[in-house]
Protein backbone atom coordinates (compact mmCIF):
# COMPACT_ATOMS: atom_id res chain seq x y z
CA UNK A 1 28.18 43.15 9.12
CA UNK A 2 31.48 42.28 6.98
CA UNK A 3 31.23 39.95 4.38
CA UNK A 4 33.58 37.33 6.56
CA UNK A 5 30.64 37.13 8.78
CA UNK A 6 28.01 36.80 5.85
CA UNK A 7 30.52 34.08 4.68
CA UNK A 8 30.69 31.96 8.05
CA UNK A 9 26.29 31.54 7.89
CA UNK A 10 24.64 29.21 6.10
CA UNK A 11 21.44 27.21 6.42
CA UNK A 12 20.07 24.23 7.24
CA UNK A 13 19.71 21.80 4.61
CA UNK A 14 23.12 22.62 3.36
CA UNK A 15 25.66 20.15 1.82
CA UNK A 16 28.97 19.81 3.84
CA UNK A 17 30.40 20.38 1.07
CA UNK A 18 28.98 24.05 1.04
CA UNK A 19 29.87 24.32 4.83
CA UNK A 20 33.68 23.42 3.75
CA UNK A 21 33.30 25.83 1.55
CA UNK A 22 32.61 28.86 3.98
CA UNK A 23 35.03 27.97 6.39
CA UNK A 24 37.76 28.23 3.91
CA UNK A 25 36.33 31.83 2.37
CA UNK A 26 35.45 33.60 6.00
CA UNK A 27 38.91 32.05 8.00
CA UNK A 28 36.72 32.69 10.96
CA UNK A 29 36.65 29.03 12.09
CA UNK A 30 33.58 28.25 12.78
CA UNK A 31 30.22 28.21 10.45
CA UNK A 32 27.29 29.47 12.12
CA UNK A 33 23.90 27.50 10.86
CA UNK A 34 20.18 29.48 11.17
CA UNK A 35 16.92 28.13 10.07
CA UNK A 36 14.52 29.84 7.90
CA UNK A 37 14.09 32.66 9.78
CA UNK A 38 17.76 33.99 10.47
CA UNK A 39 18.03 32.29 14.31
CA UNK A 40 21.08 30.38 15.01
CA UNK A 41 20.25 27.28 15.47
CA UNK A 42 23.82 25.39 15.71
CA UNK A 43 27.63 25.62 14.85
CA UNK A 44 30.04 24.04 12.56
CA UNK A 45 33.90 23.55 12.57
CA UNK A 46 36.18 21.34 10.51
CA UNK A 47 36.38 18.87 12.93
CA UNK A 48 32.62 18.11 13.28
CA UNK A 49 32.77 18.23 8.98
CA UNK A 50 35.70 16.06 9.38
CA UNK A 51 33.70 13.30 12.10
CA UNK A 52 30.68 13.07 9.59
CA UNK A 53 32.87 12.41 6.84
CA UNK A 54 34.67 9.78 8.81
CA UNK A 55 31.22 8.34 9.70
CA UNK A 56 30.14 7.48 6.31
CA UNK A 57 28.61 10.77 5.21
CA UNK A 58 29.31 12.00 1.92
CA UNK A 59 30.09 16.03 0.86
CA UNK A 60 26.43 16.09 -0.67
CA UNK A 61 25.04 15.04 2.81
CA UNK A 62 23.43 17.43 4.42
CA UNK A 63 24.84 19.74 7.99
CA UNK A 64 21.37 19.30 9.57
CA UNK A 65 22.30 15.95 11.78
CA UNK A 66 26.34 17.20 12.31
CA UNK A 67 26.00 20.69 13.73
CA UNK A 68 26.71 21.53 17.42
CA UNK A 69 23.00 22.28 18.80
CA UNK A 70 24.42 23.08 22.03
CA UNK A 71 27.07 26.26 21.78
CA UNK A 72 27.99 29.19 23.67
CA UNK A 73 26.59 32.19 22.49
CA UNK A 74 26.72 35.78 24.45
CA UNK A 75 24.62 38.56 24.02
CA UNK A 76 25.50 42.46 22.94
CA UNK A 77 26.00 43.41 26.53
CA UNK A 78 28.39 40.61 27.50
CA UNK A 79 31.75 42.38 28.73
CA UNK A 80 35.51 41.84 27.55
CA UNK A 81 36.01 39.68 30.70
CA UNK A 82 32.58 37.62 30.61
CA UNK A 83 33.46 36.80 27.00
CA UNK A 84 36.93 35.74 27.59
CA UNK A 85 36.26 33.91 30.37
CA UNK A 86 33.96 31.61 28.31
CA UNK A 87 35.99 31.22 26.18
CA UNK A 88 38.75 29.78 28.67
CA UNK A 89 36.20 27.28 30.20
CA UNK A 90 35.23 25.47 26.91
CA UNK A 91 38.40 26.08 24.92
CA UNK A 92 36.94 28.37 22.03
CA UNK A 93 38.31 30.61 19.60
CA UNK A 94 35.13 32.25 18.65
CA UNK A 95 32.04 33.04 19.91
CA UNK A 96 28.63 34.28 18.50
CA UNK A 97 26.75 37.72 19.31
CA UNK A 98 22.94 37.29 19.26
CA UNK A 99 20.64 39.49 19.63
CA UNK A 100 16.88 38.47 21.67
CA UNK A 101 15.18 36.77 18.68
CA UNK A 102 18.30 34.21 18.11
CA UNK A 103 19.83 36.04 15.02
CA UNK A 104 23.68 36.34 14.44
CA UNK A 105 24.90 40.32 15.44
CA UNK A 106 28.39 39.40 15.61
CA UNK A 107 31.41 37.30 16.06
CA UNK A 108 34.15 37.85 19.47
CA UNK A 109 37.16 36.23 18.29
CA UNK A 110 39.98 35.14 20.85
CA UNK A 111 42.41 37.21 18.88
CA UNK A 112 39.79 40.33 19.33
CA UNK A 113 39.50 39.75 22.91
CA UNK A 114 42.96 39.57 23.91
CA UNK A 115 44.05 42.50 21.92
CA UNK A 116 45.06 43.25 18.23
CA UNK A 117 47.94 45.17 19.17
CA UNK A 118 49.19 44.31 23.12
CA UNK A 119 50.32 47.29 24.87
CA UNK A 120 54.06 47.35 26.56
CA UNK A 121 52.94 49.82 29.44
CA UNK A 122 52.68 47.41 32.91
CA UNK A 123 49.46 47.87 35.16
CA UNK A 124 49.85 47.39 38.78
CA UNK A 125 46.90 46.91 40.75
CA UNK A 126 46.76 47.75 44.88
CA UNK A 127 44.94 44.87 46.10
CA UNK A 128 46.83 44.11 49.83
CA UNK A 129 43.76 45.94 52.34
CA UNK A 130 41.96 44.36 54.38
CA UNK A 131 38.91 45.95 53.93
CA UNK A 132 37.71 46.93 57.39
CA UNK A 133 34.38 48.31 55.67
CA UNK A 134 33.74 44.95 54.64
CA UNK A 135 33.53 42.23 57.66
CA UNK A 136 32.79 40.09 58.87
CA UNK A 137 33.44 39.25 54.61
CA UNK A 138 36.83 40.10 54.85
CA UNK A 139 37.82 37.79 57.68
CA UNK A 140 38.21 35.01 56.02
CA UNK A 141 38.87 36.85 52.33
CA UNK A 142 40.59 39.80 51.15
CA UNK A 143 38.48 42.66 49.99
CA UNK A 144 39.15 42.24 46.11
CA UNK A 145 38.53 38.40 46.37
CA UNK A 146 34.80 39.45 47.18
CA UNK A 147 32.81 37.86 44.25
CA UNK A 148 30.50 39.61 42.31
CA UNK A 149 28.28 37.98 40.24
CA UNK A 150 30.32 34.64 40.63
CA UNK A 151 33.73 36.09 40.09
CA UNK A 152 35.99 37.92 41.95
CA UNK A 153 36.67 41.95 41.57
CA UNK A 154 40.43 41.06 40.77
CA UNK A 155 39.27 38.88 38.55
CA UNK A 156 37.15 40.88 36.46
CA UNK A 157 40.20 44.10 36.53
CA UNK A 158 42.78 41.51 35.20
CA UNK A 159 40.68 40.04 32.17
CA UNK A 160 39.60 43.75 31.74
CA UNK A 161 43.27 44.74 31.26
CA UNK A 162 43.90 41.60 29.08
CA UNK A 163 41.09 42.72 27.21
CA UNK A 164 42.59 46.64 26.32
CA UNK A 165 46.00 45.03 25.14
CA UNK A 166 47.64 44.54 28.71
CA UNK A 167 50.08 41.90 29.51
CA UNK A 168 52.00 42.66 31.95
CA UNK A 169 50.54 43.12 35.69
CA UNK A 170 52.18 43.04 38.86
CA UNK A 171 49.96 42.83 42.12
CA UNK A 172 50.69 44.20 45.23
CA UNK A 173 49.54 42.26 48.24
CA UNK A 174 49.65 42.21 51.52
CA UNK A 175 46.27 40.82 53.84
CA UNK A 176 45.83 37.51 53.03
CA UNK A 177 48.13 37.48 49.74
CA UNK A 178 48.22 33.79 49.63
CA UNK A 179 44.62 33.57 48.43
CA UNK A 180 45.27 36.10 45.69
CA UNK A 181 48.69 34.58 44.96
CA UNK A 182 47.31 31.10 44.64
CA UNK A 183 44.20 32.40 42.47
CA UNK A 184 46.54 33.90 40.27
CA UNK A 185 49.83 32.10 39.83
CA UNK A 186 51.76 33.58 37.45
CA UNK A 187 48.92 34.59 35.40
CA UNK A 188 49.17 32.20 32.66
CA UNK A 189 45.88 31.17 32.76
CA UNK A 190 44.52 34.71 32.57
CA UNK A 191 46.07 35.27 29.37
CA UNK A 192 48.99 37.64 30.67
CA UNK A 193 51.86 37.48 32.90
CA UNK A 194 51.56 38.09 36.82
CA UNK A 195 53.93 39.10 39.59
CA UNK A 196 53.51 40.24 43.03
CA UNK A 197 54.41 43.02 44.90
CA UNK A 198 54.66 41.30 48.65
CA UNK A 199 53.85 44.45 51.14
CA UNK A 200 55.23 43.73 54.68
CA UNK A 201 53.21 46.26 55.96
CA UNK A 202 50.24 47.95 54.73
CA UNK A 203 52.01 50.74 52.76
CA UNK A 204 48.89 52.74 51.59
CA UNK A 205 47.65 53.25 47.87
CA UNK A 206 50.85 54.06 46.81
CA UNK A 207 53.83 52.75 48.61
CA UNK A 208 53.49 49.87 46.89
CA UNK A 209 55.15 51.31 43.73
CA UNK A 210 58.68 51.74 45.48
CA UNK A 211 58.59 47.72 45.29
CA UNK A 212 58.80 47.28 41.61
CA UNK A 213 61.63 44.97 40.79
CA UNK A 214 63.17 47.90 37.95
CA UNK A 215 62.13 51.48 37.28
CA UNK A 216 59.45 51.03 34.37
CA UNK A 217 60.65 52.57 30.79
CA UNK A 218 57.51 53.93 30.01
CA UNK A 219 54.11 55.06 31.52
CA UNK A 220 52.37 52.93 33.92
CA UNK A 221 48.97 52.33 34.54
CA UNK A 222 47.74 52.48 38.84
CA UNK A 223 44.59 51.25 39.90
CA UNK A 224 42.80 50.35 43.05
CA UNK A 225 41.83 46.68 43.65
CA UNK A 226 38.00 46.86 44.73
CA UNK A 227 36.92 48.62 41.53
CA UNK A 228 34.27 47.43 39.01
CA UNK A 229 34.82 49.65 35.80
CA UNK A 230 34.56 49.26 31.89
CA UNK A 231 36.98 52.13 31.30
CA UNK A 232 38.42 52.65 28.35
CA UNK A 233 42.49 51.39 28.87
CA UNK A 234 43.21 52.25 25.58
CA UNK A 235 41.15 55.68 25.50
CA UNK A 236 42.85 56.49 28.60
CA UNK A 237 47.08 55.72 28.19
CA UNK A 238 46.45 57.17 24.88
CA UNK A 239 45.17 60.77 26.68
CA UNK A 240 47.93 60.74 29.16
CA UNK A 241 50.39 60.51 25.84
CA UNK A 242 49.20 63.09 24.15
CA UNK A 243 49.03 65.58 26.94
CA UNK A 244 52.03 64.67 27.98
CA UNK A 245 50.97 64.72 31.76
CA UNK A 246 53.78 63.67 34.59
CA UNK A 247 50.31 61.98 36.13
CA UNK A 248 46.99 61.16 34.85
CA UNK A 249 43.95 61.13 37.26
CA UNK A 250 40.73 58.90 36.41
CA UNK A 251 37.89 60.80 37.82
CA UNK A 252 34.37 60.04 37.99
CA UNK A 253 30.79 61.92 38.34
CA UNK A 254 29.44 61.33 41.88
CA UNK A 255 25.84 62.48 42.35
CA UNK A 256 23.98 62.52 45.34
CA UNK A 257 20.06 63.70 46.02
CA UNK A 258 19.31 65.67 48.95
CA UNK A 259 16.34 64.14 50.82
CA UNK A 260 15.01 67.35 51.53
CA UNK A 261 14.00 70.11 50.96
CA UNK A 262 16.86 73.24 50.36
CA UNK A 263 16.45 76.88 51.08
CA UNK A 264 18.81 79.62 50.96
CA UNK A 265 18.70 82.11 53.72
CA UNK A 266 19.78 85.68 53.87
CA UNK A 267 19.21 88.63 56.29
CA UNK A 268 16.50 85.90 57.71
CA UNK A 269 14.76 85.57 54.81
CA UNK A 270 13.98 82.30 51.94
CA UNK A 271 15.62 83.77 49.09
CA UNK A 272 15.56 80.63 46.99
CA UNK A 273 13.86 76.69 47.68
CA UNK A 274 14.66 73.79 45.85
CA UNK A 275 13.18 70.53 46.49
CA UNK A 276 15.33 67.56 46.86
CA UNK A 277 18.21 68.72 44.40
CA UNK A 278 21.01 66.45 42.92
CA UNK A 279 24.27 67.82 43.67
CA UNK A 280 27.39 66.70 41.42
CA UNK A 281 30.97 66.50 42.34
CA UNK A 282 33.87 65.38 40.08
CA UNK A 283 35.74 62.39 42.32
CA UNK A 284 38.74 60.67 41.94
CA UNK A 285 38.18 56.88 40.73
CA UNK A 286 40.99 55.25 41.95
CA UNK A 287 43.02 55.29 38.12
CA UNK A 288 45.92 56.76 37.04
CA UNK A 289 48.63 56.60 34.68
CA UNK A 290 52.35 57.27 36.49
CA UNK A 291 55.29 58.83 34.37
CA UNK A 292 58.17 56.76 35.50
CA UNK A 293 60.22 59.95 36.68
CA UNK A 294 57.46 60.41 38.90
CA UNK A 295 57.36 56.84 40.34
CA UNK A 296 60.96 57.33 41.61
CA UNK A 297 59.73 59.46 43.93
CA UNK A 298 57.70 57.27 46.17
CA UNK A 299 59.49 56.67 49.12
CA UNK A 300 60.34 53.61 49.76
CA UNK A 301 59.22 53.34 53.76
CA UNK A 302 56.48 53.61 54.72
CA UNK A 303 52.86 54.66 54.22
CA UNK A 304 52.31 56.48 50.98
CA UNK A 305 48.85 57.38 49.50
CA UNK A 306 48.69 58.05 45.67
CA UNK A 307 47.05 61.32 46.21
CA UNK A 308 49.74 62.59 47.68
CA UNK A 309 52.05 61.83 44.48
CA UNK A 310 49.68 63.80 42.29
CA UNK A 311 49.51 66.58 45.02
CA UNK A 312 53.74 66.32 44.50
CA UNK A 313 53.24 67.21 40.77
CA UNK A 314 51.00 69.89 41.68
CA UNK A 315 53.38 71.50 43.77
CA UNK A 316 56.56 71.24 41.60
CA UNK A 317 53.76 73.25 38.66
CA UNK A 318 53.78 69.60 36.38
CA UNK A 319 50.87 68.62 34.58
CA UNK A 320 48.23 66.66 35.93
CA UNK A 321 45.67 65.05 33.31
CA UNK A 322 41.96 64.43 34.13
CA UNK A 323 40.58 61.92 32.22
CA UNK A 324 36.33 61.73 32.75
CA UNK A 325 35.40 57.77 33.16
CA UNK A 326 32.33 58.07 31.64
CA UNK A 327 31.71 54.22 31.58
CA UNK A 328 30.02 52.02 34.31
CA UNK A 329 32.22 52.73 37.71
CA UNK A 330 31.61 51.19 41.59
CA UNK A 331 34.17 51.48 44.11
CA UNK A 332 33.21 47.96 46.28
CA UNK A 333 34.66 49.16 49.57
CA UNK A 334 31.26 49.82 51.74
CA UNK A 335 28.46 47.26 52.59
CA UNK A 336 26.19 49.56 50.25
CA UNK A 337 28.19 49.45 47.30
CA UNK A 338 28.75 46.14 47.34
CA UNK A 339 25.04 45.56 47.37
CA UNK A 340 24.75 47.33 44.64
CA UNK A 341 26.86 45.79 42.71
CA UNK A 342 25.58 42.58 43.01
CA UNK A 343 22.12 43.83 41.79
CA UNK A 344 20.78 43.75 45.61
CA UNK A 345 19.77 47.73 45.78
């Protein structure tokens, strides 16, 4: 742990005076209190040191009867988005990492959260089907509106990108847009800026990109709206730069056990049995990352499916990345799926 986050903790029974103190030293903003056996038992700012002063206290008074008893804390497997959406709802800068017993881990900052460094690429995400696999949910919603876990998959892909650095996202919609586009707005309150790419017709996985308002001056990240991922944003632009790929494919392990069973037969004879075996398969994940040369090639009619821009680059002998997402991945576009991601299977 640094020593800004062994400066933010003190104990109860402190002066305010001390607690001043550590909010100065640690900048972190907040002072974190624990009791005698390292458990957080409340939080400090200036303003609550500022309120006790103003209330007759003195700087030799103790914290114990000023501390917030009642803050937000998350735990180590809390996610970018999950974080940052707390900290949205009750207007905080910080927030503390415990771990099962109560004691401090950590500290997510706002600044952390939303990105040292923001990244200039743009994102788009493909979020105009209708989701056929779906109803009767998708009658009165569109298929990345589905909530999981009491948000909504486009939800959860937009903080995620906030998250990694990105600021600039443009949706492209289509069934039902003006749920998404009234969700949304311009994406203010989501920490990032938001426009829409309004799909007359359902133009496939990639059409979409023909309806960018300028031709992008660097790479671009692609990604399908029903997906419920922790990649790596970062990890992944950065491969695509250094490989210098026209097109970068996310692709994911799919296993599936056989039920059964297998032989292998020959000259009608069992050569070989194995009994219910777990085949793998490499799949594509619905990612990419677009080199804008490449992106002036979608036509601009039409149904387009992204595969069929990566099967372009193929052709014409230009690199293709593949870039393993080895992180937590569920493509929420069957009944099954879904399930699962809610925790129901």
């Amino acid at each position: 742990m640094s020593q800004a986050f062994d400066l933010c903790r003190i104990q109860l029974g402190t002066p305010l005076r001390r607690a001043l103190e550590s909010l100065s030293q640690s900048g972190m903003g907040i002072v974190l209190v624990e009791d005698s056996l390292g458990r957080v038992v409340g939080t400090m700012t200036d303003g609550d040191i500022r309120r006790a002063l103003l209330s007759g206290n003195t700087l030799a008074s103790h914290v114990d009867d000023h501390i917030s008893r009642d803050f937000a804390s998350v735990g180590t497997a809390a996610s970018r988005a999950e974080v940052l959406d707390l900290m949205q709802s009750r207007w905080l800068s910080q927030i503390p990492i415990l771990d099962a017993e109560g004691r401090l881990i950590g500290i997510h900052t706002l600044h952390e959260i939303l990105g040292a460094a923001p990244r200039t690429n743009w994102a788009i995400i493909m979020a105009g089907g209708r989701g056929e696999r779906l109803r009767p949910l998708t009658d009165s919603i569109p298929k990345p509106m589905i909530q999981v876990a009491g948000r909504p998959i486009l939800e959860r892909i937009v903080l995620h990108l906030v998250g990694f650095g990105i600021r600039s996202i443009f949706l492209a919609v289509n069934y039902k847009a003006d749920i998404i586009e009234r969700h949304f707005g311009n994406g203010s309150r989501f920490g990032c800026a938001i426009d829409y790419l309004r799909e007359d017709i359902p133009m496939g996985t990639g059409g979409a990109l023909s309806l960018l308002p300028a031709m992008p001056e660097e790479s671009v990240l692609v990604l399908n709206g029903d997906l419920l991922t922790q990649f790596d944003v970062g990890s992944l632009l950065d491969f695509h730069s250094r490989g210098r790929h026209r097109i970068t494919v996310g692709i994911h392990e799919y296993t599936h056990t056989i039920p059964f069973g297998v032989v292998t037969v020959a000259d009608d004879r069992i050569i070989r049995m194995r009994e219910k075996p777990t085949e793998r398969w490499l799949t594509n994940a619905g990612i990419y990352v677009i080199e804008p040369v490449v992106m002036a090639r979608v036509p601009r009619e039409g149904n387009y499916p992204m595969p069929a821009l990566v099967e372009d680059c193929l052709d014409r002998g230009e690199s293709v990345g593949a870039f393993q997402i080895e992180n937590d991945w569920i493509d929420v576009g069957r009944q099954a799926e879904l399930q699962r991601a809610r925790g129901l299977e």
